[in-house]
PDB file of N, CA and C in Angstrom:
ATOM      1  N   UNK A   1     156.751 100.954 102.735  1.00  0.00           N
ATOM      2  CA  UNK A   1     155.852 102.091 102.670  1.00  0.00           C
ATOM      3  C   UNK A   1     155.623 102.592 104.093  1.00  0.00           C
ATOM      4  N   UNK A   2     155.615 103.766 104.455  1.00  0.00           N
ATOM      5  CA  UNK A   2     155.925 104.452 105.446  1.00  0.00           C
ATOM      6  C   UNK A   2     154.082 104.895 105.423  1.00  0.00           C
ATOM      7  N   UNK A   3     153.949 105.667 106.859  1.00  0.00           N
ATOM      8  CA  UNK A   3     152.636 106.391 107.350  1.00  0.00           C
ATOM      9  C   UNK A   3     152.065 107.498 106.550  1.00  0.00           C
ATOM     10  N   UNK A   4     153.361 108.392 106.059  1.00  0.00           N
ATOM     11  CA  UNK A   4     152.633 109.335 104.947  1.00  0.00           C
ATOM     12  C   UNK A   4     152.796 109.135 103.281  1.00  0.00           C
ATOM     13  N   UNK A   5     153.767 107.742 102.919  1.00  0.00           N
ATOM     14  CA  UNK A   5     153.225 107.289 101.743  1.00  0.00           C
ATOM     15  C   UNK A   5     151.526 106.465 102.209  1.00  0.00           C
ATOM     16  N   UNK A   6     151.083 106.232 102.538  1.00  0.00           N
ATOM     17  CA  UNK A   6     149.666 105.565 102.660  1.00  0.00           C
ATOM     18  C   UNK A   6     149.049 106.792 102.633  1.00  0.00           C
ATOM     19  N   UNK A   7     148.991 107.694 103.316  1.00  0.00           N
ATOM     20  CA  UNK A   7     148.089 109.096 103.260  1.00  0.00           C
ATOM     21  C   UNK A   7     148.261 109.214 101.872  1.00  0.00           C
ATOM     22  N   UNK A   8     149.305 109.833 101.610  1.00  0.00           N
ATOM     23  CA  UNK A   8     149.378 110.469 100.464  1.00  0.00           C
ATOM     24  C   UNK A   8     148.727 109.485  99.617  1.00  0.00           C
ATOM     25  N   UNK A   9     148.800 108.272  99.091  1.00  0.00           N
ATOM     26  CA  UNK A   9     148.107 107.252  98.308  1.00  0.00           C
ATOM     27  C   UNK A   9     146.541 107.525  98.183  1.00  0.00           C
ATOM     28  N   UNK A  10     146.144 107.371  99.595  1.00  0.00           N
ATOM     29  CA  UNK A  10     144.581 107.976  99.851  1.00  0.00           C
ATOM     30  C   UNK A  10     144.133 109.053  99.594  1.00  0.00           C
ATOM     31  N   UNK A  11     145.223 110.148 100.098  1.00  0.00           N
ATOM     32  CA  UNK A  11     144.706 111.688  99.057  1.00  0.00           C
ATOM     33  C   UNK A  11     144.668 111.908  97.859  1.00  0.00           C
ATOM     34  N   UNK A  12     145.324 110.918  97.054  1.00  0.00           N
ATOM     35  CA  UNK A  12     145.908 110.859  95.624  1.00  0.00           C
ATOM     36  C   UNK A  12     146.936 112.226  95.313  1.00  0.00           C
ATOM     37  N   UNK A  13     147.914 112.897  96.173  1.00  0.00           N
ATOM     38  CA  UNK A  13     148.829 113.781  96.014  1.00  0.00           C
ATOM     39  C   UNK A  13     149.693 113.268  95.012  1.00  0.00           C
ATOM     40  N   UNK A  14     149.765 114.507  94.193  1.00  0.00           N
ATOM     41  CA  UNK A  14     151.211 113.880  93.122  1.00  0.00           C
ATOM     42  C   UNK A  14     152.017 114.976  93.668  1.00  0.00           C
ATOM     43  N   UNK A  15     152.972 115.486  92.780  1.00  0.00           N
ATOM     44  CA  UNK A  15     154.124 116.208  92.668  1.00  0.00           C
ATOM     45  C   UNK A  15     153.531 117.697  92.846  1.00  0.00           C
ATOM     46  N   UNK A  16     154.093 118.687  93.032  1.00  0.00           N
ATOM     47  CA  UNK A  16     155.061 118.866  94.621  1.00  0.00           C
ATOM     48  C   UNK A  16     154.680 118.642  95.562  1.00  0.00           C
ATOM     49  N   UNK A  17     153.382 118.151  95.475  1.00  0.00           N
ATOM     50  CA  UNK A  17     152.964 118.545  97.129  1.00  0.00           C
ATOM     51  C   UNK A  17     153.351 117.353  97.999  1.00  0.00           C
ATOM     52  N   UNK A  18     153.971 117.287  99.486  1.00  0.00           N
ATOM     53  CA  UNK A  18     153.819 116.305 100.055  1.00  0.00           C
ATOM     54  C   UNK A  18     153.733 116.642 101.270  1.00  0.00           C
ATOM     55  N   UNK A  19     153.542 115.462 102.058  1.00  0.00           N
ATOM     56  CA  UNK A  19     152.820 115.546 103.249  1.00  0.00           C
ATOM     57  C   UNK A  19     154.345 116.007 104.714  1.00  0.00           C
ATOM     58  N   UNK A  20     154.009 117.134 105.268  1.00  0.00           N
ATOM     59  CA  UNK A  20     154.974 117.795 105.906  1.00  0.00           C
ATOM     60  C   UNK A  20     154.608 117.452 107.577  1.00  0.00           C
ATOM     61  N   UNK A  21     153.224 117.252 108.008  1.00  0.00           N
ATOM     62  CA  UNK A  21     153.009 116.942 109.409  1.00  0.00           C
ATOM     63  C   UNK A  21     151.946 116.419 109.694  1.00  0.00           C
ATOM     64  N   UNK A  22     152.060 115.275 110.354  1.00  0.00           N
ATOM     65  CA  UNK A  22     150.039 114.706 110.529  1.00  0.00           C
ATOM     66  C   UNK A  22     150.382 114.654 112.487  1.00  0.00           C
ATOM     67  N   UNK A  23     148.778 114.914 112.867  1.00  0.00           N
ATOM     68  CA  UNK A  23     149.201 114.539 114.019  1.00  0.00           C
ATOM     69  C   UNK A  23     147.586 113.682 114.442  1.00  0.00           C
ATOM     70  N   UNK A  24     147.131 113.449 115.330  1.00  0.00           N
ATOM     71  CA  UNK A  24     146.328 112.435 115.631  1.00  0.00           C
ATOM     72  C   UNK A  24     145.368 112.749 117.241  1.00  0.00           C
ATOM     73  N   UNK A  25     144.531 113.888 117.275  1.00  0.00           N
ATOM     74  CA  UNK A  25     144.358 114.364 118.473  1.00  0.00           C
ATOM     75  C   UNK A  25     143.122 113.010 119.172  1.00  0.00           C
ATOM     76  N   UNK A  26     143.700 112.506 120.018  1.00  0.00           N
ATOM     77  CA  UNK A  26     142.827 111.261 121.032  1.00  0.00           C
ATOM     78  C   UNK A  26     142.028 112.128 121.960  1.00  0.00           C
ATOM     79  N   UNK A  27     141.892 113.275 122.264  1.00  0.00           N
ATOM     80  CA  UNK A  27     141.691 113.589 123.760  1.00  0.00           C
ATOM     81  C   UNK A  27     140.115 114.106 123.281  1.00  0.00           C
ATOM     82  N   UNK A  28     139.686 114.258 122.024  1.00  0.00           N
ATOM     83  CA  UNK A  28     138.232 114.825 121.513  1.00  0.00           C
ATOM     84  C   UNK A  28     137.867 113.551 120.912  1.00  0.00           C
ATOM     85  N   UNK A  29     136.351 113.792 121.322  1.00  0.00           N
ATOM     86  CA  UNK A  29     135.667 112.949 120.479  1.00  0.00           C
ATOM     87  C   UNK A  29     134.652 113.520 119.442  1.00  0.00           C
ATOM     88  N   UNK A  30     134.596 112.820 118.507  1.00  0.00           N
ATOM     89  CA  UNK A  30     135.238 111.953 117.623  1.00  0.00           C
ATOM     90  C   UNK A  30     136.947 112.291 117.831  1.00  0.00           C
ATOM     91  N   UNK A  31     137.676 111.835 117.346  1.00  0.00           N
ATOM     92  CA  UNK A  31     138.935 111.917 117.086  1.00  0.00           C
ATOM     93  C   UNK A  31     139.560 112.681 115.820  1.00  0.00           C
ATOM     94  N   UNK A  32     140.126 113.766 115.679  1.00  0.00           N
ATOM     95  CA  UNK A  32     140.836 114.266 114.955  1.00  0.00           C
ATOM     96  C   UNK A  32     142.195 113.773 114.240  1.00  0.00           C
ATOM     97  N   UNK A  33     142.126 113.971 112.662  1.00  0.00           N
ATOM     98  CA  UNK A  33     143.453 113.947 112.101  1.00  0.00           C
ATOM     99  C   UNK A  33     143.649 115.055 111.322  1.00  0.00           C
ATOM    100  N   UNK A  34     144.820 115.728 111.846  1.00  0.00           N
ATOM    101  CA  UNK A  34     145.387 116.812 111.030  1.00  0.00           C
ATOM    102  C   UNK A  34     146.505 116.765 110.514  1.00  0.00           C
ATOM    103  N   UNK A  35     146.203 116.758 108.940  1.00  0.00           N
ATOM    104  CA  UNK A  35     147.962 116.877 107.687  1.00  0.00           C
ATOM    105  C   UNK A  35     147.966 118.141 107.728  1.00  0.00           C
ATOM    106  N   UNK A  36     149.207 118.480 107.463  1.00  0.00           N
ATOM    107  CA  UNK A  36     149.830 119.425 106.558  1.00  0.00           C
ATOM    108  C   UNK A  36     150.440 118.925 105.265  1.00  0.00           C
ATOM    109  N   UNK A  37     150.010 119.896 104.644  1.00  0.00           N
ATOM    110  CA  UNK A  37     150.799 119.202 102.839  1.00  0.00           C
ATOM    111  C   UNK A  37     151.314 121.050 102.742  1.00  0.00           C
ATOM    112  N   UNK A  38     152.626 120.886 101.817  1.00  0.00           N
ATOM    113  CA  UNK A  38     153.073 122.144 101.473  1.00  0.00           C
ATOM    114  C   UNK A  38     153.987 121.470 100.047  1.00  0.00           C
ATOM    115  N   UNK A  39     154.438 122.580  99.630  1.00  0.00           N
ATOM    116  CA  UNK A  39     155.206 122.083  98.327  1.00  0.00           C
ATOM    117  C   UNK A  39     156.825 122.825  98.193  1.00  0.00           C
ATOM    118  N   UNK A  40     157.739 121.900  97.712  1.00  0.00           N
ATOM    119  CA  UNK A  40     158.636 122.830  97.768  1.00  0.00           C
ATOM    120  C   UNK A  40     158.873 124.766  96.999  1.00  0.00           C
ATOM    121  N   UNK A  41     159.536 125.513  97.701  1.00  0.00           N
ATOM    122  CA  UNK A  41     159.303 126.773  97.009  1.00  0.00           C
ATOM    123  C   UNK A  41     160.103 126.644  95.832  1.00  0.00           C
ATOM    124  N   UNK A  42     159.616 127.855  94.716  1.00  0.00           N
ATOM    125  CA  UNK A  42     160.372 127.054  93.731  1.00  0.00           C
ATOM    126  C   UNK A  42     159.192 126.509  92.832  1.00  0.00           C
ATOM    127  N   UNK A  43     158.672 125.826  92.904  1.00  0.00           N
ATOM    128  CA  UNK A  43     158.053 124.458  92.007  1.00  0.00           C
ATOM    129  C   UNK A  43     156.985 125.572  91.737  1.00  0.00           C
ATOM    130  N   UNK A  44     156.353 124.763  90.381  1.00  0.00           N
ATOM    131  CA  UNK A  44     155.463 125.358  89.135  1.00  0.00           C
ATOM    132  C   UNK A  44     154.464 124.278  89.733  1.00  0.00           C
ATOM    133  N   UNK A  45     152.991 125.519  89.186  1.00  0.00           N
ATOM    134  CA  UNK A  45     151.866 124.850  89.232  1.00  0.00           C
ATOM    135  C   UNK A  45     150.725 125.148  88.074  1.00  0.00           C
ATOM    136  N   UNK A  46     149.998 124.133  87.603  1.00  0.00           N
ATOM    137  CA  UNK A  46     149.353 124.247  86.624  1.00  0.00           C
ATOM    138  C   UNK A  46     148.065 125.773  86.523  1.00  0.00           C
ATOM    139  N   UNK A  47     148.151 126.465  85.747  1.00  0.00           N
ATOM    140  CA  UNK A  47     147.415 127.794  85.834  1.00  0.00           C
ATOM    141  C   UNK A  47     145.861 126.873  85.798  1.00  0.00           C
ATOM    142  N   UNK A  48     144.763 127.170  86.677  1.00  0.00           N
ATOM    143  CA  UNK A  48     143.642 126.980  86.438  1.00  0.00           C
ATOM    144  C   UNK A  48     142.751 126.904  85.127  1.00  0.00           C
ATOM    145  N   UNK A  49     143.130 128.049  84.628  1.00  0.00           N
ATOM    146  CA  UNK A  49     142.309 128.116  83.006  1.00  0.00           C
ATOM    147  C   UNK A  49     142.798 127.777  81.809  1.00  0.00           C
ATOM    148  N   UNK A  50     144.439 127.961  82.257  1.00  0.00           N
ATOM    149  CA  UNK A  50     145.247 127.342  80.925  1.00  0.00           C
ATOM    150  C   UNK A  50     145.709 126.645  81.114  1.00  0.00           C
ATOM    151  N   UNK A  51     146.537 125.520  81.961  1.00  0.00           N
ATOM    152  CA  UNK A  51     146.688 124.794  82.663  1.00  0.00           C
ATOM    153  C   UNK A  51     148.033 124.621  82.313  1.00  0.00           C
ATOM    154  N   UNK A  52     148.884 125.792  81.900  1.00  0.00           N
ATOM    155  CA  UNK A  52     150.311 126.289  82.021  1.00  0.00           C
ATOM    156  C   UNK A  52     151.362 126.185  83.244  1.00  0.00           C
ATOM    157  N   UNK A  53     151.900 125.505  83.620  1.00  0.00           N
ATOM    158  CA  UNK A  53     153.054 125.594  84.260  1.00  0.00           C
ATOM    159  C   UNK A  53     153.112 126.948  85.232  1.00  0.00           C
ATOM    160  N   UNK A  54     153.019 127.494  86.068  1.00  0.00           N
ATOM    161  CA  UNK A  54     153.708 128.814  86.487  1.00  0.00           C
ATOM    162  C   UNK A  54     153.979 128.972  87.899  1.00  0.00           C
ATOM    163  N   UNK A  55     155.100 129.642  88.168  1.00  0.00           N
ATOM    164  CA  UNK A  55     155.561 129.934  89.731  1.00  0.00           C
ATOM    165  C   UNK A  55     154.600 130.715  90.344  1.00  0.00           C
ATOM    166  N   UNK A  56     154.472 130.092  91.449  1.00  0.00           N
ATOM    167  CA  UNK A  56     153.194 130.980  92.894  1.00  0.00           C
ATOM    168  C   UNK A  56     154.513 132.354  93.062  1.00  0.00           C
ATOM    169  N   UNK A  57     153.561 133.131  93.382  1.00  0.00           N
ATOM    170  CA  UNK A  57     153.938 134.491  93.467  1.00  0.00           C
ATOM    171  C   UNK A  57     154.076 134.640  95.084  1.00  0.00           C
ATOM    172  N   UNK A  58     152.908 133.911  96.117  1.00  0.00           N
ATOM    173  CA  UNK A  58     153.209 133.667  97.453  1.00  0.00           C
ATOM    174  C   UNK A  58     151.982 132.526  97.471  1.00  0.00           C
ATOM    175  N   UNK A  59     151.658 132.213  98.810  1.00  0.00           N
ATOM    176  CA  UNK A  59     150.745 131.454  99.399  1.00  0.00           C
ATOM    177  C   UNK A  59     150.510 131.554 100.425  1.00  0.00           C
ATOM    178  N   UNK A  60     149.102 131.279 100.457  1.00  0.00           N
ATOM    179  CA  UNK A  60     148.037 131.496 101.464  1.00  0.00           C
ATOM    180  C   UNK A  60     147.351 129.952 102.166  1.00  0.00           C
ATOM    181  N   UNK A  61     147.817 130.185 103.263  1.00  0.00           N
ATOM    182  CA  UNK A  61     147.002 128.957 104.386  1.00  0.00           C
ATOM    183  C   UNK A  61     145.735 128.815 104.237  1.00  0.00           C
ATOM    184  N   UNK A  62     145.366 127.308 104.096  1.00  0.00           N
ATOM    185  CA  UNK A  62     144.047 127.275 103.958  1.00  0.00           C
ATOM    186  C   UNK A  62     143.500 126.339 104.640  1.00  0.00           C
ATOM    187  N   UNK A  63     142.877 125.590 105.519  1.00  0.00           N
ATOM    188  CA  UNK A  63     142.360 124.218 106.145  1.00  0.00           C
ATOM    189  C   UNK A  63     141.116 124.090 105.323  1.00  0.00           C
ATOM    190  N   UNK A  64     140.866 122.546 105.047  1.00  0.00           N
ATOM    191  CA  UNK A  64     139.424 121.888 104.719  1.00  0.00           C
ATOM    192  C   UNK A  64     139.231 120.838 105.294  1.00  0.00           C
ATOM    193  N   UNK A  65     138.017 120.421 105.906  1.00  0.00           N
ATOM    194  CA  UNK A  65     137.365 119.628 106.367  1.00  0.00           C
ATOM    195  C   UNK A  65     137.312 117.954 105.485  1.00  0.00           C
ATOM    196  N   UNK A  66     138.291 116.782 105.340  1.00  0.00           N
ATOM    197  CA  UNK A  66     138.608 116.022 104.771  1.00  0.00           C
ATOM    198  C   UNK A  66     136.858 114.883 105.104  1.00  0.00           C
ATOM    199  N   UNK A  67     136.958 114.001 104.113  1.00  0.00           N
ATOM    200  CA  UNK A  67     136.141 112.792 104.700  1.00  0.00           C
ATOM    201  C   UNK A  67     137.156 112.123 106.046  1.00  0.00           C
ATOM    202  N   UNK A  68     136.366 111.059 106.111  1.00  0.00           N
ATOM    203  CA  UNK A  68     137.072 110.323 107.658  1.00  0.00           C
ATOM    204  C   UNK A  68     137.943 109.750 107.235  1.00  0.00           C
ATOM    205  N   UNK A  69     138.854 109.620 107.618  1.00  0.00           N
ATOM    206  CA  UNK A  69     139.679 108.364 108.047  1.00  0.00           C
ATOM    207  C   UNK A  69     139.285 107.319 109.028  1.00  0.00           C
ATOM    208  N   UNK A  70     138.962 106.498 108.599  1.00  0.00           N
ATOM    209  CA  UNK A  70     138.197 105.367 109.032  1.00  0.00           C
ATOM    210  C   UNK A  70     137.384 106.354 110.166  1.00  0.00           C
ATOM    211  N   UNK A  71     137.374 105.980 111.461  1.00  0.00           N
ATOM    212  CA  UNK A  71     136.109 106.767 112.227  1.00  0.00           C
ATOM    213  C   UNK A  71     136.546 108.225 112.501  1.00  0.00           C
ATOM    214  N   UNK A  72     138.161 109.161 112.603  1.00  0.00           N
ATOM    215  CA  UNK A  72     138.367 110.060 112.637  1.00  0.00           C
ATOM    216  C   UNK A  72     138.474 111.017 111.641  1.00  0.00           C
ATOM    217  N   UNK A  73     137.638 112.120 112.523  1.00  0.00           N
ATOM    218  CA  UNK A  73     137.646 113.140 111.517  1.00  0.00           C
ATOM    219  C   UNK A  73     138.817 113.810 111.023  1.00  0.00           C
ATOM    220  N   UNK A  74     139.012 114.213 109.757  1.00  0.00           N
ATOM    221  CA  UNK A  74     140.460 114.609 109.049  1.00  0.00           C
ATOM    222  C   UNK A  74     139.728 116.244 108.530  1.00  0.00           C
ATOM    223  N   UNK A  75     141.145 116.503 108.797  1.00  0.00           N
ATOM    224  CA  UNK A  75     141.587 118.359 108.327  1.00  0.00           C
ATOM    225  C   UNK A  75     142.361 118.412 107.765  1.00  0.00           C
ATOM    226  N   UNK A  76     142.583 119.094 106.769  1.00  0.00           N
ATOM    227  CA  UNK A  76     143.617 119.035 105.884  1.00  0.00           C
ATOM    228  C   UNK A  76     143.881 120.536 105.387  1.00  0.00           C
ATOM    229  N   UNK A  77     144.872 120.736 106.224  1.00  0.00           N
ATOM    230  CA  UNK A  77     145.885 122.329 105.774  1.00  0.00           C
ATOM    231  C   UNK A  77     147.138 122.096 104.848  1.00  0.00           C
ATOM    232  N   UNK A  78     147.112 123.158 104.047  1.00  0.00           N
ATOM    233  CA  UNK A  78     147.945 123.695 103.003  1.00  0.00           C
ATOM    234  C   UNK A  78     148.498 125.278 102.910  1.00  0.00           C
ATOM    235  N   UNK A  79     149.543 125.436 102.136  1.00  0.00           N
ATOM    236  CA  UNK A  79     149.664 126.732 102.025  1.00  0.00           C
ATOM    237  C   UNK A  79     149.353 126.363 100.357  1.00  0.00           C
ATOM    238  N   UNK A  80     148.323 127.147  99.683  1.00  0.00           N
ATOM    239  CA  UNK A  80     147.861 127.554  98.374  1.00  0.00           C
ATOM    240  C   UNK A  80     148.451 128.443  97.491  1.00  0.00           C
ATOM    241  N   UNK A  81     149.044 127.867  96.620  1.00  0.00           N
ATOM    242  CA  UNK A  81     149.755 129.107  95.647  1.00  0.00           C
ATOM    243  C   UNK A  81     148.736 130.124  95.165  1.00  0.00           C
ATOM    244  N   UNK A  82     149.303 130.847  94.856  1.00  0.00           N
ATOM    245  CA  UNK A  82     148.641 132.003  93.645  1.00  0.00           C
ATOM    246  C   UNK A  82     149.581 132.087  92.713  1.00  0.00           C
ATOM    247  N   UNK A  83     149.303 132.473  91.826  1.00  0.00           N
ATOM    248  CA  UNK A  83     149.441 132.627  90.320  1.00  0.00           C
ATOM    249  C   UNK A  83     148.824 133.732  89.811  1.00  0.00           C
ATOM    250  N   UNK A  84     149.713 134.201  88.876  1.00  0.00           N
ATOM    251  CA  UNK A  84     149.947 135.187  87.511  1.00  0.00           C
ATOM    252  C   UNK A  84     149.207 134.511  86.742  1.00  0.00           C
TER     253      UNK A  84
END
């Protein structure tokens, strides 16, 4: 098991999404961790209300403010599908 199977375990990510870049900023305190998760293009995602299968039309970048990783603070960016 590798550094971003353990993330991913802890985020509980399933399918498509996986983890594309973490990096680990030391030079601030507290300490920063920043993922990227993206999904391959292509891949279906469950519609919110019907919870149908459907291709993102594009996606939009989004960062959120994660709990810690042990004492560093975590960020967690994505590009977000949209849907039809």
């Amino acid at each position: 098991m590798n550094g971003n199977d353990i993330i991913a375990l802890g985020l509980g990510l399933e399918r498509p999404w996986e983890i594309t870049g973490q990096s680990l900023n030391t030079e601030c305190t507290p300490h920063e961790l920043r993922i990227t998760l993206s999904a391959p293009r292509g891949s279906s995602f469950p519609c919110p209300e019907c919870g149908e299968l459907c291709k993102a039309h594009d996606f939009k970048e989004m960062t959120w403010r994660h709990l810690n990783f042990f004492q560093h603070h975590c960020y967690i960016t994505a590009d977000v599908p949209r849907i039809k």
